[in-house]
N, C-alpha and C. Protein backbone atom coordinates (compact mmCIF):
# COMPACT_ATOMS: atom_id res chain seq x y z
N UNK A 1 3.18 -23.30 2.04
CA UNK A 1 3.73 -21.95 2.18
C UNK A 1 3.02 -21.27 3.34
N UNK A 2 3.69 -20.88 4.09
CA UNK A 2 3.06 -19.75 5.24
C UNK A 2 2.35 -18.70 5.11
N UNK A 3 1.15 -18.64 4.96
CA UNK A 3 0.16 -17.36 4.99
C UNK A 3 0.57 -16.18 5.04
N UNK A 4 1.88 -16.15 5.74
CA UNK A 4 2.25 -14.69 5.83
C UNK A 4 2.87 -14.29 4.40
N UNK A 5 3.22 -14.98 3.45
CA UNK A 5 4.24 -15.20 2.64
C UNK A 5 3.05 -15.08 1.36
N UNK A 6 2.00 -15.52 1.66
CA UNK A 6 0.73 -15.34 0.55
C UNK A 6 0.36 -13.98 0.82
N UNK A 7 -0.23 -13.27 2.08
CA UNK A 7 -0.36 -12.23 2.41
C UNK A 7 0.48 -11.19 1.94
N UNK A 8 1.80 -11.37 1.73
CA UNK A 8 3.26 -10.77 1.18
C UNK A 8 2.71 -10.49 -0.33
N UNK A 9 2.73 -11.87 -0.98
CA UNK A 9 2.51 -11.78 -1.84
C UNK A 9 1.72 -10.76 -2.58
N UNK A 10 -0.03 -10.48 -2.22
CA UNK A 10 -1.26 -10.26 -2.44
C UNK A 10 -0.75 -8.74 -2.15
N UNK A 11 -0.23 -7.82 -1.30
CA UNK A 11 0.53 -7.13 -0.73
C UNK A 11 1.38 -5.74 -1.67
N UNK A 12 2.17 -7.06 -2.68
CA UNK A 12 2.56 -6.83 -3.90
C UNK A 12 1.67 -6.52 -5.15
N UNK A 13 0.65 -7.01 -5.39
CA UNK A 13 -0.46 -6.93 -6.53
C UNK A 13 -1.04 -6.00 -5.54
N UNK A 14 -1.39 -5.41 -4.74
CA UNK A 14 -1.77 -3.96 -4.43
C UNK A 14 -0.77 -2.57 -4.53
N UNK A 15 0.01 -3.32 -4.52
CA UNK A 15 1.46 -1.91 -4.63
C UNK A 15 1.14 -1.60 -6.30
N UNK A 16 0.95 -3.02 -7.12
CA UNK A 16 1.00 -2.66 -8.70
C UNK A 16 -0.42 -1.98 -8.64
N UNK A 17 -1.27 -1.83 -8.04
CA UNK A 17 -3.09 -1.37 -8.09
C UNK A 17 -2.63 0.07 -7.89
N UNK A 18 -1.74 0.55 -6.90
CA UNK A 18 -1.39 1.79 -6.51
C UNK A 18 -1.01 2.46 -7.87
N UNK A 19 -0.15 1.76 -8.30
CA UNK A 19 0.30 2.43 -9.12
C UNK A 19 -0.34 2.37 -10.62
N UNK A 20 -0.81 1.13 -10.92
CA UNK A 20 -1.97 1.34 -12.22
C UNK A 20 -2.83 2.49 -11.85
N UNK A 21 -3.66 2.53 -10.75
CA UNK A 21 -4.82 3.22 -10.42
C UNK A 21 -3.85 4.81 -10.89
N UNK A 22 -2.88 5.06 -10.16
CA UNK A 22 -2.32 6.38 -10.46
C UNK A 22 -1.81 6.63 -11.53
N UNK A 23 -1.24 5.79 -12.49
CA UNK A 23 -0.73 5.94 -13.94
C UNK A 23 -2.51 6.34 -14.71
N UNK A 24 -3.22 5.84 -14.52
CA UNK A 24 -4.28 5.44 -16.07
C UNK A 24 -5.05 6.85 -15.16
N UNK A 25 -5.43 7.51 -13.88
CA UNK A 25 -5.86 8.58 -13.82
C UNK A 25 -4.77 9.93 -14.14
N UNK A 26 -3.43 9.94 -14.33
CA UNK A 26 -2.84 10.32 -14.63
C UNK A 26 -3.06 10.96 -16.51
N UNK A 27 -2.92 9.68 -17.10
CA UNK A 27 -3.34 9.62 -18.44
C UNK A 27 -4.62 9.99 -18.92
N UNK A 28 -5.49 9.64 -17.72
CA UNK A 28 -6.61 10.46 -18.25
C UNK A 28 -6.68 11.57 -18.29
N UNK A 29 -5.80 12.61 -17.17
CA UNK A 29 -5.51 13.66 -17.44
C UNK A 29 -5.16 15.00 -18.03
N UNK A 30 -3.69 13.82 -18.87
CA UNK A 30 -2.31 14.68 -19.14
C UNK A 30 -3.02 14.34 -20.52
N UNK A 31 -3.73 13.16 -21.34
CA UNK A 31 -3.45 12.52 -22.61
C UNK A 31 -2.39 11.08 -23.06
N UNK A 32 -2.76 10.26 -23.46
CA UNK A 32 -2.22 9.31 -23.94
C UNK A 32 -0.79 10.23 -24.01
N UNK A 33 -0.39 10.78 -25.21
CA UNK A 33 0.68 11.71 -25.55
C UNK A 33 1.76 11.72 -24.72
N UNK A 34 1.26 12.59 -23.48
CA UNK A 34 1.60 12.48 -21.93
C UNK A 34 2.45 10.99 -21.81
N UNK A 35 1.45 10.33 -21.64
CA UNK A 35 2.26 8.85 -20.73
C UNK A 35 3.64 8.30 -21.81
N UNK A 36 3.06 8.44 -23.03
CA UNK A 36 3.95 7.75 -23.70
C UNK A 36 4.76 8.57 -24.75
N UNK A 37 5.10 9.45 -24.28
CA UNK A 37 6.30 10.84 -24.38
C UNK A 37 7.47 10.66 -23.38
N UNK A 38 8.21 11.52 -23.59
CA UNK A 38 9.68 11.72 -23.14
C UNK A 38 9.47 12.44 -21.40
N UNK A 39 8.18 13.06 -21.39
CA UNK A 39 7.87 13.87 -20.42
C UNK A 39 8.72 15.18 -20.11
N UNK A 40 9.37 15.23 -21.09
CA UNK A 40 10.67 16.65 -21.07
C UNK A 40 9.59 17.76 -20.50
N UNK A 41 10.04 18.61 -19.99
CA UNK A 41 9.53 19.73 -18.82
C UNK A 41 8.32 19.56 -18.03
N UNK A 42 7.67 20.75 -17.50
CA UNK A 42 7.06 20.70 -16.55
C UNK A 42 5.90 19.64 -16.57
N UNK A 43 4.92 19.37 -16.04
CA UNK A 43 3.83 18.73 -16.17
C UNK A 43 3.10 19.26 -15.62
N UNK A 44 1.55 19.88 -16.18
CA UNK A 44 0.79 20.58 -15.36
C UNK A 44 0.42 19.66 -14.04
N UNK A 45 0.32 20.39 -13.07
CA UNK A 45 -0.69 19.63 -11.61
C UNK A 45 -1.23 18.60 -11.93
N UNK A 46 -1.06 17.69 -11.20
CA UNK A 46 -2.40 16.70 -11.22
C UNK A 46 -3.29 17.26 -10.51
N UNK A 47 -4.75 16.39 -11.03
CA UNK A 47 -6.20 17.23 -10.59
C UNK A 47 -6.17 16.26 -9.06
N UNK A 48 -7.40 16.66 -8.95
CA UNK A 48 -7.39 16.48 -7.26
C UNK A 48 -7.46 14.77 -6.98
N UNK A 49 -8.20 13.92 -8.17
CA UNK A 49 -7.95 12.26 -8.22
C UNK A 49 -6.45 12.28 -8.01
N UNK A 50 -6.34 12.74 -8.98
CA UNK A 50 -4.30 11.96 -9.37
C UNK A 50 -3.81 12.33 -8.32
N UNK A 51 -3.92 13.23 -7.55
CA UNK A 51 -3.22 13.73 -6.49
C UNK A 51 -3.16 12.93 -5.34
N UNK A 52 -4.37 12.67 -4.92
CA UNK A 52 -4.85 11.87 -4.00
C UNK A 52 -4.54 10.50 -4.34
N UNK A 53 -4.37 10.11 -5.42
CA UNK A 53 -3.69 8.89 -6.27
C UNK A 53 -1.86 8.34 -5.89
N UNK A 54 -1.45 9.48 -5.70
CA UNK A 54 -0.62 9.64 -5.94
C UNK A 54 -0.07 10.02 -4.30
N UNK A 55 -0.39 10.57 -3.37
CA UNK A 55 -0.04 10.06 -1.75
C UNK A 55 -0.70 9.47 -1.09
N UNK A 56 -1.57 8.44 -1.78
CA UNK A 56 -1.93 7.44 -1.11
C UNK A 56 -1.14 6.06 -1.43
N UNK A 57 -0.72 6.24 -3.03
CA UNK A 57 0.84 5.56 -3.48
C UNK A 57 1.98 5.94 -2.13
N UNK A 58 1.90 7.07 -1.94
CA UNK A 58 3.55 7.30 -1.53
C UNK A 58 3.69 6.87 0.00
N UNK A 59 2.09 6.62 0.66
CA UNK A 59 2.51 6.32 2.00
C UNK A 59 2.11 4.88 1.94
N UNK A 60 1.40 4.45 1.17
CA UNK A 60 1.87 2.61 0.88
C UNK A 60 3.02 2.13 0.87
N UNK A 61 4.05 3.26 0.22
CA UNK A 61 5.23 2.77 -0.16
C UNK A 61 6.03 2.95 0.93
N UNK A 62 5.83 4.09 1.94
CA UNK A 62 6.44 4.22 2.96
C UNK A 62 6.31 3.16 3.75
N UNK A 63 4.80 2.22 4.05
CA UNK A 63 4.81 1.12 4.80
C UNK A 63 4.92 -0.21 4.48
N UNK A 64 5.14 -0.32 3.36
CA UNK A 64 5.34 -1.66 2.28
C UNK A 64 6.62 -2.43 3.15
N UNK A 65 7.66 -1.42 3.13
CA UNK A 65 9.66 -2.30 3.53
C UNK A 65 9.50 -3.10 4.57
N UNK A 66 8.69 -1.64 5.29
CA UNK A 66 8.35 -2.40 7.15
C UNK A 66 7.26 -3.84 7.12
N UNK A 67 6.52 -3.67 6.45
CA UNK A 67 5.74 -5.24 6.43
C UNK A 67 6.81 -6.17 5.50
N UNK A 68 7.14 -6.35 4.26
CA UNK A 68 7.81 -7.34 3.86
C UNK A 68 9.03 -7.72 4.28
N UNK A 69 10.02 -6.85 5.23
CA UNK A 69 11.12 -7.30 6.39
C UNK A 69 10.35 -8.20 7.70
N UNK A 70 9.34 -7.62 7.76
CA UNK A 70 8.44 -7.65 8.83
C UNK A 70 8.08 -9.65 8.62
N UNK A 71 7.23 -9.71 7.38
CA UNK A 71 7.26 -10.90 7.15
C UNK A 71 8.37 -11.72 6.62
N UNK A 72 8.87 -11.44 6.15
CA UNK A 72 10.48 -12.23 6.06
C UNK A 72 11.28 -12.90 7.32
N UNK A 73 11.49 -11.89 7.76
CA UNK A 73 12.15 -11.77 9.46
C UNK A 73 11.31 -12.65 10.21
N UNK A 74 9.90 -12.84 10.36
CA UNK A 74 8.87 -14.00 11.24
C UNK A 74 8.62 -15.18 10.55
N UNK A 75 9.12 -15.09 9.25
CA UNK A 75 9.00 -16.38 8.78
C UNK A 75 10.24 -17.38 9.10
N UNK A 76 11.46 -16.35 8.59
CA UNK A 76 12.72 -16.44 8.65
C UNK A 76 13.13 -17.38 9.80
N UNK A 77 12.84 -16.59 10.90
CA UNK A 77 13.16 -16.59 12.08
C UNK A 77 12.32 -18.30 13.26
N UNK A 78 10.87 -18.18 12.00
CA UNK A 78 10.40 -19.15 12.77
C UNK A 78 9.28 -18.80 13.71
N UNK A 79 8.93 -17.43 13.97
CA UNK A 79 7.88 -16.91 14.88
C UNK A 79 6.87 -16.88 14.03
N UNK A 80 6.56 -17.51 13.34
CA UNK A 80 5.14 -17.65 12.38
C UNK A 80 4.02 -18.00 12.64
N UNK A 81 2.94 -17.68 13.46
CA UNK A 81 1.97 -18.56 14.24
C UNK A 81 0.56 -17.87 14.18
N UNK A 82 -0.37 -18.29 14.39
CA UNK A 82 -1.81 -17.52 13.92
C UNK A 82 -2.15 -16.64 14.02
N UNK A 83 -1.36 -15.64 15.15
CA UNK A 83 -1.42 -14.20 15.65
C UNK A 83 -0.39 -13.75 14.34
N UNK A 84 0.22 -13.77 13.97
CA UNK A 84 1.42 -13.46 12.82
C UNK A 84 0.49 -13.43 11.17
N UNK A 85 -0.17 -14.76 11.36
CA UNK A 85 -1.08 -14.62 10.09
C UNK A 85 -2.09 -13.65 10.21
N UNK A 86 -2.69 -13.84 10.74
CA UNK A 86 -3.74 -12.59 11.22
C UNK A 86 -3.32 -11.37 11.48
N UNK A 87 -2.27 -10.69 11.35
CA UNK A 87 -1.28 -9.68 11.46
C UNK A 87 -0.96 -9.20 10.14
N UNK A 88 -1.06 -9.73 9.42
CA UNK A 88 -0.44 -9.88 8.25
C UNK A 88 -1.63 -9.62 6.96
N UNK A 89 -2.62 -10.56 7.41
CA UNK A 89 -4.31 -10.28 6.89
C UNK A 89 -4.33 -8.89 6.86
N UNK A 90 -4.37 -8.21 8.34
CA UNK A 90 -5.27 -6.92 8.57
C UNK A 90 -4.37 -5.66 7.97
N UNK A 91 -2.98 -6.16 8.36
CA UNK A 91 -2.51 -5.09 7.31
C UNK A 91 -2.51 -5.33 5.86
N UNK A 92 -2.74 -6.04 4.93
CA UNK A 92 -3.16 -6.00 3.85
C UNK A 92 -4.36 -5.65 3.82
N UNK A 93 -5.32 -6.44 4.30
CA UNK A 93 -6.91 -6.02 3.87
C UNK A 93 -7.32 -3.76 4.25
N UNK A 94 -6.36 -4.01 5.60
CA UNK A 94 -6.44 -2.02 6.40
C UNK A 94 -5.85 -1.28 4.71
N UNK A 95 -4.46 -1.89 4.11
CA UNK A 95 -3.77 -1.38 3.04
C UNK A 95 -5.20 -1.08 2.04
N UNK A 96 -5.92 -2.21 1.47
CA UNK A 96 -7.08 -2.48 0.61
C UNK A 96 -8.04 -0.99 0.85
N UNK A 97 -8.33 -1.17 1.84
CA UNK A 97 -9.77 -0.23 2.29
C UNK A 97 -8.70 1.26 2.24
N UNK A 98 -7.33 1.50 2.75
CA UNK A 98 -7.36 2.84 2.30
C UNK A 98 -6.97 3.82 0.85
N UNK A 99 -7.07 3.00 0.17
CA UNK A 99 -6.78 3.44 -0.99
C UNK A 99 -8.28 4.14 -1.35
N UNK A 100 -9.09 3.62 -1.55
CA UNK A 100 -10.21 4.12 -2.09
C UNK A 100 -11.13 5.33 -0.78
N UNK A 101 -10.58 4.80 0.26
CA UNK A 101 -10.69 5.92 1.21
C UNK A 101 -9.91 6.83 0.93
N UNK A 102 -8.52 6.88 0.61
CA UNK A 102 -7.78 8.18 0.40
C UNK A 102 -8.23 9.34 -0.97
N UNK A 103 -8.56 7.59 -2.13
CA UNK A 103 -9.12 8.17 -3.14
C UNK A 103 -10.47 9.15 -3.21
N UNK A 104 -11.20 8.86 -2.52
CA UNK A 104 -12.67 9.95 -2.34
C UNK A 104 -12.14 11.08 -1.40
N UNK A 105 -11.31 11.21 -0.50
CA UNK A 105 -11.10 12.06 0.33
C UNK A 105 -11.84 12.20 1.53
N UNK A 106 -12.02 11.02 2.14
CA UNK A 106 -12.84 10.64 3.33
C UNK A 106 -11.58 10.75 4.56
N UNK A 107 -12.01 11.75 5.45
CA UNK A 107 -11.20 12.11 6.89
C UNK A 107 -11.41 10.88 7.80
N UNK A 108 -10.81 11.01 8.63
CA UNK A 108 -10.44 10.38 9.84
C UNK A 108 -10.85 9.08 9.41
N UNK A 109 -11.79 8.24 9.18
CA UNK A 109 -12.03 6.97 8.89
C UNK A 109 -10.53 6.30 8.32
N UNK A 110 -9.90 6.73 7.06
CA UNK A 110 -9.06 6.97 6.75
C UNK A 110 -7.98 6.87 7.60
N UNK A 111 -7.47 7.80 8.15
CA UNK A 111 -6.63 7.59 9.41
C UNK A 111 -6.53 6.67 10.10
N UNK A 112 -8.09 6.02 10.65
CA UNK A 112 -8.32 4.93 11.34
C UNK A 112 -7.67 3.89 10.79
N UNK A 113 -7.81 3.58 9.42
CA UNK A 113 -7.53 2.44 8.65
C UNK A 113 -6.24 2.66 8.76
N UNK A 114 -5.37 3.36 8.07
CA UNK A 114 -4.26 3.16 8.63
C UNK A 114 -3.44 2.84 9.72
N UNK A 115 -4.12 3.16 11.20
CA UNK A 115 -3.72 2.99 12.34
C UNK A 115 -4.50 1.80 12.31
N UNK A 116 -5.22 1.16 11.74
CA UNK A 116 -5.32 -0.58 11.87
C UNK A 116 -3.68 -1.32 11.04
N UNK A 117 -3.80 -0.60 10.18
CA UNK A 117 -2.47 -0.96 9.39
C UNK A 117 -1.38 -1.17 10.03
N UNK A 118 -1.03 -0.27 10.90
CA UNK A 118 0.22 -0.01 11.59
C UNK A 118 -0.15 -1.32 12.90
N UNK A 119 -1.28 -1.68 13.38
CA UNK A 119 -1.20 -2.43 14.34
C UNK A 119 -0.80 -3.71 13.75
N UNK A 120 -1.22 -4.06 12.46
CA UNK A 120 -0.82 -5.20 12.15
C UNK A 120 0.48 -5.12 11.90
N UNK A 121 1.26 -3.94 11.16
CA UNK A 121 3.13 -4.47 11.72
C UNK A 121 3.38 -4.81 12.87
N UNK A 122 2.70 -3.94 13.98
CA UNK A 122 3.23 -4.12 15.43
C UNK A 122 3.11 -5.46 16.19
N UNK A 123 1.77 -6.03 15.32
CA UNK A 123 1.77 -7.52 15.92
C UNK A 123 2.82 -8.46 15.42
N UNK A 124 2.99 -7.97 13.70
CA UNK A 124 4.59 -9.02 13.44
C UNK A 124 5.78 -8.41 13.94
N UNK A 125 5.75 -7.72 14.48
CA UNK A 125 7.12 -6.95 15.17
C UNK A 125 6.88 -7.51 16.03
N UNK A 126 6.25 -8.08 17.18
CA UNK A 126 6.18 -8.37 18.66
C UNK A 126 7.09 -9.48 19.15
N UNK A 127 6.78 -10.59 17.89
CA UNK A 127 7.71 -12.00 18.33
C UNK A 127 8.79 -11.53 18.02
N UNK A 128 9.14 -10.90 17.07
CA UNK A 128 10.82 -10.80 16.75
C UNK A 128 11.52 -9.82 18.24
N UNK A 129 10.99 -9.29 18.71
CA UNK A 129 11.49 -8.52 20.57
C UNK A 129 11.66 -9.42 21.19
């Protein structure tokens, strides 16, 4: 199997981390009650974890489509080659490191990681041009 396709994989079990991590601080929140209720009306705020839990979920999810087309499409296609694997690494491992950066509320480092993130789509975007 092509590394990029394991990387894909691993990729996926961080999307479910996003979202465990934000469900169970959630629950610690709201109360058991909470999670496993109807959730009928409002829900108070999440505190400043869940929050931060919770758009660091939403811009994973924003960059998730673009990497797994991303790797599909270079596998697909056949442009699969060590620059592609290594592309593929750094945006998973950049994905890894900002979660718990978003989670403490650490500036610009943060940012950084993400803009490592984004370079690794741009390197699997390159062969497919």
């Amino acid at each position: 199997m092509r590394p990029e396709l394991t990387w894909l994989a691993w990729s996926i079990v961080l999307g479910l981390v996003h979202v465990a991590a934000t469900v169970a601080v959630k629950t610690h929140e709201r109360g058991l009650g909470w999670n496993v209720g109807a959730r009928d009306g409002t829900p108070p705020p999440p505190g400043r974890l869940a929050a931060r839990l919770e758009r660091a979920q939403a811009n994973f999810l924003e960059t998730f489509p673009f990497f797994a087309a991303l790797v599909l499409a270079v596998v697909a296609a056949d442009r699969a080659d060590h620059t592609t694997a290594l592309a593929a690494q750094v945006y998973v491992w950049a994905r890894v490191a900002y979660l718990p950066l978003y989670a403490a509320g650490v500036p610009y480092l943060r940012t950084l990681v993400f803009g490592v993130s984004v370079w690794g789509l741009l390197q699997l975007l390159y062969p497919l041009l």
